[in-house]
C-alpha atoms as a PDB file:
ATOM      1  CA  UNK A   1      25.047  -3.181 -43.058  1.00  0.00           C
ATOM      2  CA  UNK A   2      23.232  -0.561 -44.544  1.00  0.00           C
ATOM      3  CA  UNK A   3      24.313   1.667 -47.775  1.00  0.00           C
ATOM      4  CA  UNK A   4      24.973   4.333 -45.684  1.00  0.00           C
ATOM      5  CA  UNK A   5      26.761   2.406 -42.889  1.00  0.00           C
ATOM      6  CA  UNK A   6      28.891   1.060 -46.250  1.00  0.00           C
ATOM      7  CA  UNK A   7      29.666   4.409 -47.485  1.00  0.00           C
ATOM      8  CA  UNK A   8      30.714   5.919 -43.920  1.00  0.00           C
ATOM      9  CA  UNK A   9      33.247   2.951 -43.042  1.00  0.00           C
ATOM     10  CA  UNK A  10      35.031   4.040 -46.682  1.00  0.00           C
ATOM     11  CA  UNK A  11      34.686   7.734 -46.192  1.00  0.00           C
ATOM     12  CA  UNK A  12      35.828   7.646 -43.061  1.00  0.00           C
ATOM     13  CA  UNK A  13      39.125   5.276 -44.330  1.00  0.00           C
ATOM     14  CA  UNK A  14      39.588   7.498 -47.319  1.00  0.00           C
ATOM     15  CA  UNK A  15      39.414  10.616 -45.062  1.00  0.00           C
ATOM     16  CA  UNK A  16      42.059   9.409 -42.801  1.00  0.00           C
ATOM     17  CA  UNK A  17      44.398   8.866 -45.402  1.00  0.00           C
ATOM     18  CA  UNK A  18      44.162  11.137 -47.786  1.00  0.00           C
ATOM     19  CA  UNK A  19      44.248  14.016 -44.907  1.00  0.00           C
ATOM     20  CA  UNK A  20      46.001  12.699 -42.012  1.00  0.00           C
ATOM     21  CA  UNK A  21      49.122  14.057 -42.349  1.00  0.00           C
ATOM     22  CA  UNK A  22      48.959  17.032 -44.463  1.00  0.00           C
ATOM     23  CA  UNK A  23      46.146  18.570 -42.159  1.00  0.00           C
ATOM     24  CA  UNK A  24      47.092  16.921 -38.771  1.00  0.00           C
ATOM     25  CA  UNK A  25      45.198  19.747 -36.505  1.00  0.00           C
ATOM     26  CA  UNK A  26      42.585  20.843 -38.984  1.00  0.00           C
ATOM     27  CA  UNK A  27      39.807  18.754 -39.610  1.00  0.00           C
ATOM     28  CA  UNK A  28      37.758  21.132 -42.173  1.00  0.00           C
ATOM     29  CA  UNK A  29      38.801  19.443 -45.067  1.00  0.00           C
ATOM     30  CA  UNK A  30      37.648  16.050 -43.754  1.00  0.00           C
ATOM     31  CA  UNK A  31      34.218  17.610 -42.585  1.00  0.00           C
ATOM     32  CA  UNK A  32      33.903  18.487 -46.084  1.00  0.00           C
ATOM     33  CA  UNK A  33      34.658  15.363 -47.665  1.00  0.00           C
ATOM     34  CA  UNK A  34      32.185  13.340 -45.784  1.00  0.00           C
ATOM     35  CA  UNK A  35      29.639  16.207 -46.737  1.00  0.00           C
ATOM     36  CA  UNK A  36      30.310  15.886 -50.319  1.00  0.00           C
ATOM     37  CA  UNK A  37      29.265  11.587 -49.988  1.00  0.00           C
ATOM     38  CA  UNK A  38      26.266  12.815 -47.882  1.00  0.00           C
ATOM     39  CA  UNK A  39      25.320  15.009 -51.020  1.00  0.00           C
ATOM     40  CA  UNK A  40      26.477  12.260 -53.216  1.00  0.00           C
ATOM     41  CA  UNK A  41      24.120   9.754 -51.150  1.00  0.00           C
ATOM     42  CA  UNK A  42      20.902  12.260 -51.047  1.00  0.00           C
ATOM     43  CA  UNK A  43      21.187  12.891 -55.051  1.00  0.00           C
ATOM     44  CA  UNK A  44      21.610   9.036 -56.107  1.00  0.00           C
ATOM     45  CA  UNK A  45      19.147   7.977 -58.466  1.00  0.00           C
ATOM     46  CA  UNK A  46      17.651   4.748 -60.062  1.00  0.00           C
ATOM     47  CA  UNK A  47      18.887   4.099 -63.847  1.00  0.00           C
ATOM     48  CA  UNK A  48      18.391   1.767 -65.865  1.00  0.00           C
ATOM     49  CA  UNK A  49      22.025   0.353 -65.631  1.00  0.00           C
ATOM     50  CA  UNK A  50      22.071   0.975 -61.528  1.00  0.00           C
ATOM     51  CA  UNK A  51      22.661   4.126 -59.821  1.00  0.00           C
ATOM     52  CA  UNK A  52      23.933   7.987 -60.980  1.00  0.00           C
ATOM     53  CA  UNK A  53      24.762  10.652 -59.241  1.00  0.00           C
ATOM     54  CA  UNK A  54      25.684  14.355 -59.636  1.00  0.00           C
ATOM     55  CA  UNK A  55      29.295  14.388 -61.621  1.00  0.00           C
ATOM     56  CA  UNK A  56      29.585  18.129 -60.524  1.00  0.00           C
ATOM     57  CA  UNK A  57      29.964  19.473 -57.006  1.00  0.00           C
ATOM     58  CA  UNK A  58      30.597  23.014 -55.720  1.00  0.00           C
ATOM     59  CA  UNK A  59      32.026  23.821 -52.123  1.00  0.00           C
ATOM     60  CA  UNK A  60      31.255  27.042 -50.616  1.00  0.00           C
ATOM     61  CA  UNK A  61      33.316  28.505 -47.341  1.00  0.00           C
ATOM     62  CA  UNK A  62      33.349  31.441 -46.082  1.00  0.00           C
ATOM     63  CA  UNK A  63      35.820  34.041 -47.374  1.00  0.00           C
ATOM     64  CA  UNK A  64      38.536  33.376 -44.371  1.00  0.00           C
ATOM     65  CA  UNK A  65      38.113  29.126 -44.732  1.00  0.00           C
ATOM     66  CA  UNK A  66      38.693  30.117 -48.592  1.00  0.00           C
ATOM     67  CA  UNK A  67      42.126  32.257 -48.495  1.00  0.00           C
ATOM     68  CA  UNK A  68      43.120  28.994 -45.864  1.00  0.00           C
ATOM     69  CA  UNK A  69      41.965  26.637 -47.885  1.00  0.00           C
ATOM     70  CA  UNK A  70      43.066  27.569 -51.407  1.00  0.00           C
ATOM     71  CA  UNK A  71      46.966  27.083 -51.167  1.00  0.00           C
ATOM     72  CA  UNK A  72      45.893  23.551 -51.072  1.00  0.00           C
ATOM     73  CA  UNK A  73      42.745  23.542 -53.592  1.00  0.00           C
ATOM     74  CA  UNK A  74      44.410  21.560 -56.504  1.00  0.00           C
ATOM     75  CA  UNK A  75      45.334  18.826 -53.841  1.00  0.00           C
ATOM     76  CA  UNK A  76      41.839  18.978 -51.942  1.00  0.00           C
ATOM     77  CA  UNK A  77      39.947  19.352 -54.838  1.00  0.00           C
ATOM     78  CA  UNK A  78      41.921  16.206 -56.622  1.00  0.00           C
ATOM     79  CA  UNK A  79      41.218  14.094 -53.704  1.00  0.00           C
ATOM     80  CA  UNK A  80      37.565  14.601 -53.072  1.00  0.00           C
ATOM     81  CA  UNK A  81      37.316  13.352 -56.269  1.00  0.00           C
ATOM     82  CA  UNK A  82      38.573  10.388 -55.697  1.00  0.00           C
ATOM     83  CA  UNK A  83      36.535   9.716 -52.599  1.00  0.00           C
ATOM     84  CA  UNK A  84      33.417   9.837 -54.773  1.00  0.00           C
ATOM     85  CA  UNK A  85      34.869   8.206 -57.604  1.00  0.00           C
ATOM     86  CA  UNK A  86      36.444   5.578 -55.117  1.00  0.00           C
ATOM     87  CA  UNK A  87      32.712   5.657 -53.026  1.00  0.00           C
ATOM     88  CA  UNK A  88      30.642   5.066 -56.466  1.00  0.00           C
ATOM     89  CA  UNK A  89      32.761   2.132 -58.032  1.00  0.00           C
ATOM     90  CA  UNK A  90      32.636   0.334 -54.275  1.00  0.00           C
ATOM     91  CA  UNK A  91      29.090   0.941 -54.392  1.00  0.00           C
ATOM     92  CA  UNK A  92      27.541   0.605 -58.048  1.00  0.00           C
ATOM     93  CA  UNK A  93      26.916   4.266 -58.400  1.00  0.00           C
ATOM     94  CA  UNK A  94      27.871   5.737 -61.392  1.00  0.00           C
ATOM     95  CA  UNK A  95      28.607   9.089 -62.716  1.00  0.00           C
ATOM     96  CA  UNK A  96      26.681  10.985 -66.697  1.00  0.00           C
ATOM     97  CA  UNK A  97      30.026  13.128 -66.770  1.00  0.00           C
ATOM     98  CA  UNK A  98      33.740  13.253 -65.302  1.00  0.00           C
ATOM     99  CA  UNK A  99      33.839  13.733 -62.052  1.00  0.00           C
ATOM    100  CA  UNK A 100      34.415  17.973 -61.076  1.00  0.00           C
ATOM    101  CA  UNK A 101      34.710  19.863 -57.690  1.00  0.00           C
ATOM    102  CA  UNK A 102      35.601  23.216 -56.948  1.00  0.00           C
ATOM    103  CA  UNK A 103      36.178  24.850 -54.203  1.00  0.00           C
ATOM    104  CA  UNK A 104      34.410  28.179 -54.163  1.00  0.00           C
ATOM    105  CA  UNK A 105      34.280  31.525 -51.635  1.00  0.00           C
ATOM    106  CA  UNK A 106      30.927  31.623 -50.759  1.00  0.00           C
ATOM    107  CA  UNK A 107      28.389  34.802 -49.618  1.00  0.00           C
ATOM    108  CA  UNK A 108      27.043  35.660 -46.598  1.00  0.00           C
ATOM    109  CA  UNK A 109      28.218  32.487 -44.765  1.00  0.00           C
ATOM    110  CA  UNK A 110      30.002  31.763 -41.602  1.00  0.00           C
ATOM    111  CA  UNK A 111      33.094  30.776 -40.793  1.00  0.00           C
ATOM    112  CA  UNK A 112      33.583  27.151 -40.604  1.00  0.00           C
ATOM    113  CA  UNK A 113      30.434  26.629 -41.872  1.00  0.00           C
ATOM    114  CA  UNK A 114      29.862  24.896 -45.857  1.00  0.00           C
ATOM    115  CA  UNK A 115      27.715  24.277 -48.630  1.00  0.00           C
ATOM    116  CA  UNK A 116      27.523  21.908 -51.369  1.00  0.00           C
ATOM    117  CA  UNK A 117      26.087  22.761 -54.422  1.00  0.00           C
ATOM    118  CA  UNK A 118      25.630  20.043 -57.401  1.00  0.00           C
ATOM    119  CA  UNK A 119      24.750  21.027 -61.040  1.00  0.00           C
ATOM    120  CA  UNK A 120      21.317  21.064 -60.658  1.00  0.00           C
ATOM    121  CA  UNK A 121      21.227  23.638 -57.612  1.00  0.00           C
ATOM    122  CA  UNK A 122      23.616  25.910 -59.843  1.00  0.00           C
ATOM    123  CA  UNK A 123      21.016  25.515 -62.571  1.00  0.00           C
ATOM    124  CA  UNK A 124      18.303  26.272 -60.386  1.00  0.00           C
ATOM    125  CA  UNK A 125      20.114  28.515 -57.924  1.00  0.00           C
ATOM    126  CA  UNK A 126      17.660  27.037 -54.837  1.00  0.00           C
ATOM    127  CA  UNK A 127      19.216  28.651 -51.484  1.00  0.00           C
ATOM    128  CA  UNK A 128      16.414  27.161 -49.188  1.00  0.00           C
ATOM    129  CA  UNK A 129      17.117  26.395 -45.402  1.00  0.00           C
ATOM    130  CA  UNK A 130      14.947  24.976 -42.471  1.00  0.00           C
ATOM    131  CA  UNK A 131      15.469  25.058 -39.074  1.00  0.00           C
ATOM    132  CA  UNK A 132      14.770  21.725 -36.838  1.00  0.00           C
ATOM    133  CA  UNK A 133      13.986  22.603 -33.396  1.00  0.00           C
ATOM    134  CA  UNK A 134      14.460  20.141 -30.900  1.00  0.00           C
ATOM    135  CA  UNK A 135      11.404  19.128 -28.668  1.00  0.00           C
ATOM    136  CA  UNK A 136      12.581  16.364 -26.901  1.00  0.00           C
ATOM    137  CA  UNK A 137      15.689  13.316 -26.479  1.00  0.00           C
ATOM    138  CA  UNK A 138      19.242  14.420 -26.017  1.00  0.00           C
ATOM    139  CA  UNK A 139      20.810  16.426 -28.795  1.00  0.00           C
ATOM    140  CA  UNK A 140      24.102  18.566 -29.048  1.00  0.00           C
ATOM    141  CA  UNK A 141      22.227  22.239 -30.119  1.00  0.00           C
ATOM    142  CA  UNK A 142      18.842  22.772 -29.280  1.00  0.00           C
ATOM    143  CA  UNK A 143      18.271  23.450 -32.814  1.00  0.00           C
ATOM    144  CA  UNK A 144      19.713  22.814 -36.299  1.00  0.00           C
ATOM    145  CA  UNK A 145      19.845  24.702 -39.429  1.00  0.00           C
ATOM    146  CA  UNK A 146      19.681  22.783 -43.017  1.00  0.00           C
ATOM    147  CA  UNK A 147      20.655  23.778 -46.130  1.00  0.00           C
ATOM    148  CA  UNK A 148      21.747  20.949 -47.835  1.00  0.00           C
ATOM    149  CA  UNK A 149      22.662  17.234 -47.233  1.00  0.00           C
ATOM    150  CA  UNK A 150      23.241  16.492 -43.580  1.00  0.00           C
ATOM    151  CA  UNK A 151      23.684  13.644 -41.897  1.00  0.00           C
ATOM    152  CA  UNK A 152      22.052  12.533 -38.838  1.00  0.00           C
ATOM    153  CA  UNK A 153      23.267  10.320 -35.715  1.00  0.00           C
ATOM    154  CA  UNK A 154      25.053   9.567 -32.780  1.00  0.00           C
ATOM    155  CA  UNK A 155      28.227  10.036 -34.621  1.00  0.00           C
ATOM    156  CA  UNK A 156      30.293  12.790 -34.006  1.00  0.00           C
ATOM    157  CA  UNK A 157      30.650  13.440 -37.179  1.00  0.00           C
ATOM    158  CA  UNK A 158      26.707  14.312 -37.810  1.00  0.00           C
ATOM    159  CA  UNK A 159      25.943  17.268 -38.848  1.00  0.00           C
ATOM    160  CA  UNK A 160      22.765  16.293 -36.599  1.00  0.00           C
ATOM    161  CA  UNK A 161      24.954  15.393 -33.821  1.00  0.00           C
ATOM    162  CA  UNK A 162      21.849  13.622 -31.122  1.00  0.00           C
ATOM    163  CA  UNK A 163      24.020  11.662 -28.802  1.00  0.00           C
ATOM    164  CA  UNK A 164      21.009   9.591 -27.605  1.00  0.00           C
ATOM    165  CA  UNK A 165      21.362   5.673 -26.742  1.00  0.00           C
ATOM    166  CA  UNK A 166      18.099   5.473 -28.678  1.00  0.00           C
ATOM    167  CA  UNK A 167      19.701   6.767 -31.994  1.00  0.00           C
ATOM    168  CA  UNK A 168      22.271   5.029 -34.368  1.00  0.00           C
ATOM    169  CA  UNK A 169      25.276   6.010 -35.180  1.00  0.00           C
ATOM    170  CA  UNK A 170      24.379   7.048 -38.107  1.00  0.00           C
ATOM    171  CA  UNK A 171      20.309   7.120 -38.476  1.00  0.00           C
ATOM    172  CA  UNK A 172      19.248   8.997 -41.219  1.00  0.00           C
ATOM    173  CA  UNK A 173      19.925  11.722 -44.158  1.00  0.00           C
ATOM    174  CA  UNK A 174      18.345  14.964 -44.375  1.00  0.00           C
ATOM    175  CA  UNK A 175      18.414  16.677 -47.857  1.00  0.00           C
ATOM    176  CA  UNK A 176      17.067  19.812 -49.420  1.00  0.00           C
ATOM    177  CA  UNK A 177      15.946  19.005 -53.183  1.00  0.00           C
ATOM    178  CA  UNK A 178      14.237  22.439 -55.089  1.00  0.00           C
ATOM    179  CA  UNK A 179      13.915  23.605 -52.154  1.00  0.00           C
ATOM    180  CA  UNK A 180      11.995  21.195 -50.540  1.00  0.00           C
ATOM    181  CA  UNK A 181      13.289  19.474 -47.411  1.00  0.00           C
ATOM    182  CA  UNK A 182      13.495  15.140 -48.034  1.00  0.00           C
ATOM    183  CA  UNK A 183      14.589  13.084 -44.975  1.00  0.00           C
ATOM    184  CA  UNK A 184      16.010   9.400 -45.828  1.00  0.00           C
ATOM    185  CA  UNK A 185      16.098   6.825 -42.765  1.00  0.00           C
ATOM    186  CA  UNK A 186      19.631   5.208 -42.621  1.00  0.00           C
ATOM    187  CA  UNK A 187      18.754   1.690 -42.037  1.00  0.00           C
ATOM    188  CA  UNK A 188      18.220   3.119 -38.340  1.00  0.00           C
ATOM    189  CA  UNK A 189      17.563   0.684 -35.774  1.00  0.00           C
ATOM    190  CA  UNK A 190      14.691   2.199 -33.940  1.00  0.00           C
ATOM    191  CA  UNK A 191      13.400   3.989 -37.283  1.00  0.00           C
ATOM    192  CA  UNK A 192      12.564   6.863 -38.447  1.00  0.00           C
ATOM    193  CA  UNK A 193       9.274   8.530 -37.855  1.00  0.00           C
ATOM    194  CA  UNK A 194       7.176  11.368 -39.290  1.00  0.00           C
ATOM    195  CA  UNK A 195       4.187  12.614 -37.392  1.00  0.00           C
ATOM    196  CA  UNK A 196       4.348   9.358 -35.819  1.00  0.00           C
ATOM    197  CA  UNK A 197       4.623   7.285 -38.893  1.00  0.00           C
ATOM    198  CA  UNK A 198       7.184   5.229 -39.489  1.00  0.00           C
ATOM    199  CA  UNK A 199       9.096   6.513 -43.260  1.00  0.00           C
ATOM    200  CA  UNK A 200      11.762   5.282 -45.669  1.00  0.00           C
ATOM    201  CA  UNK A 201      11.742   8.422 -47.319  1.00  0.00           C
ATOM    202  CA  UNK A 202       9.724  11.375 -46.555  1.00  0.00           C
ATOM    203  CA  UNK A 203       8.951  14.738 -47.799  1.00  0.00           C
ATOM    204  CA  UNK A 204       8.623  17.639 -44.854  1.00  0.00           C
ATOM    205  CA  UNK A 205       6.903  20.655 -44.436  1.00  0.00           C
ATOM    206  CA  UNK A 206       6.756  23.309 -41.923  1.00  0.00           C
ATOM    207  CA  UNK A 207       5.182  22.214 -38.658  1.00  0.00           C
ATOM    208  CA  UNK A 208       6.194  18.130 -39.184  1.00  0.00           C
ATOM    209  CA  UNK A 209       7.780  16.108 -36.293  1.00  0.00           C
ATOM    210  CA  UNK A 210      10.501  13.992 -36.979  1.00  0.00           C
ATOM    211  CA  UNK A 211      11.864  11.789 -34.579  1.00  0.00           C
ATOM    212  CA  UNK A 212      14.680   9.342 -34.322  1.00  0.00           C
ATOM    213  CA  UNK A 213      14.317   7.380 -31.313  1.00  0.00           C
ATOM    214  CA  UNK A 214      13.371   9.017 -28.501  1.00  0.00           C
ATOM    215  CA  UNK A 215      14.544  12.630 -29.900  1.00  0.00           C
ATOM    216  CA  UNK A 216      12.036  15.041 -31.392  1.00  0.00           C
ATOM    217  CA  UNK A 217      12.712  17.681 -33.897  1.00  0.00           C
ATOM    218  CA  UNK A 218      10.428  20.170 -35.314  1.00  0.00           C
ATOM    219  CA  UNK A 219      10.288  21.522 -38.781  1.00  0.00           C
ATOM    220  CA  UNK A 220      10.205  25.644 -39.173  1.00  0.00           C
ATOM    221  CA  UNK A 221      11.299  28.146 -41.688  1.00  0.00           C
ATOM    222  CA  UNK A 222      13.650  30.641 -40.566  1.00  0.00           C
END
């Protein structure tokens, strides 16, 4: 099993427990918890004892999400934390600093959508999106805006969401790092494929096909 197929089977354990019961109908918070491990995933780096990742994480919602959201922040905030401090020890990634999330209102956004931010965005204040357009193979929106980490699959749970046979469950990672969009393949079975060539990692620009299995997706700027 792949990292990513490791860290999804504990996410998605975590998730269920920690917010089962306390948001039985709402399943925002868990949405956001498995986007904070897909940002977690996209910003691991090599060191020279392992792995380390961001210790800092922001979560922006829109202003509505927010005033529904924070009369539980301590409690959501607390336990996203231990997802990625759970995640990293499971894992060998480790954290430079103690672990810190907040849960913030965020600007122009829309409801029900969010946005993680680590240290280094906050630093560097990069806001970049892309748009993937899709050209071809079955997929849930004909196209998809990025911002940040996504994941992408045959999951439900992608934020890619291409319920092809041809695609895994979960296939591959997209990231935006200073503004430039990176896309990580998942351990995919069919691969993952840039301008026809076959990529571990891969950084896109404008105009770039990617394509997981049989689905096609263009890169553009909005």
């Amino acid at each position: 099993m792949s990292f990513f197929g490791r860290v999804e089977e504990m996410c998605a354990a975590f998730v269920e427990r920690a917010f089962a019961n306390m948001f039985p109908s709402d399943l925002e918070p868990a949405q956001i918890a498995r986007k904070l491990v897909a940002t977690m995933e996209a910003r691991t780096r090599p060191a020279q004892d392992g792995a380390v990742a961001p210790s800092q994480y922001a979560v922006y919602v829109h202003a509505d999400d927010f005033a529904r959201l924070s009369p539980h922040r301590a409690y959501l905030e607390g336990e996203w934390v231990a997802l990625l401090a759970d995640v990293g020890e499971r894992v060998g990634i480790h954290f430079e600093r103690p672990l810190r999330i907040e849960l913030r209102e965020g600007s122009d956004m829309v409801a029900g959508a969010v946005e993680i931010a680590t240290e280094e965005d906050e630093t560097a204040r990069v806001r970049s999106a892309y748009l993937l357009r899709v050209l071809g193979g079955i997929a849930a929106e004909p196209e998809f805006r990025i911002s940040g980490a996504a994941r992408v699959g045959r999951s439900l749970d992608s934020d890619v969401h291409l319920p092809d046979p041809s695609v895994s469950r979960i296939h591959a990672l997209f990231d935006v790092q200073n503004g430039a969009l990176v896309v990580h393949d998942a351990g995919s079975t069919n691969g993952t494929y840039v301008n026809k060539e076959r990529i571990d990692t891969a950084v896109l620009n404008p105009g770039d096909v990617v394509a997981f299995g049989h689905a096609e997706l263009r890169v553009e700027k909005p």
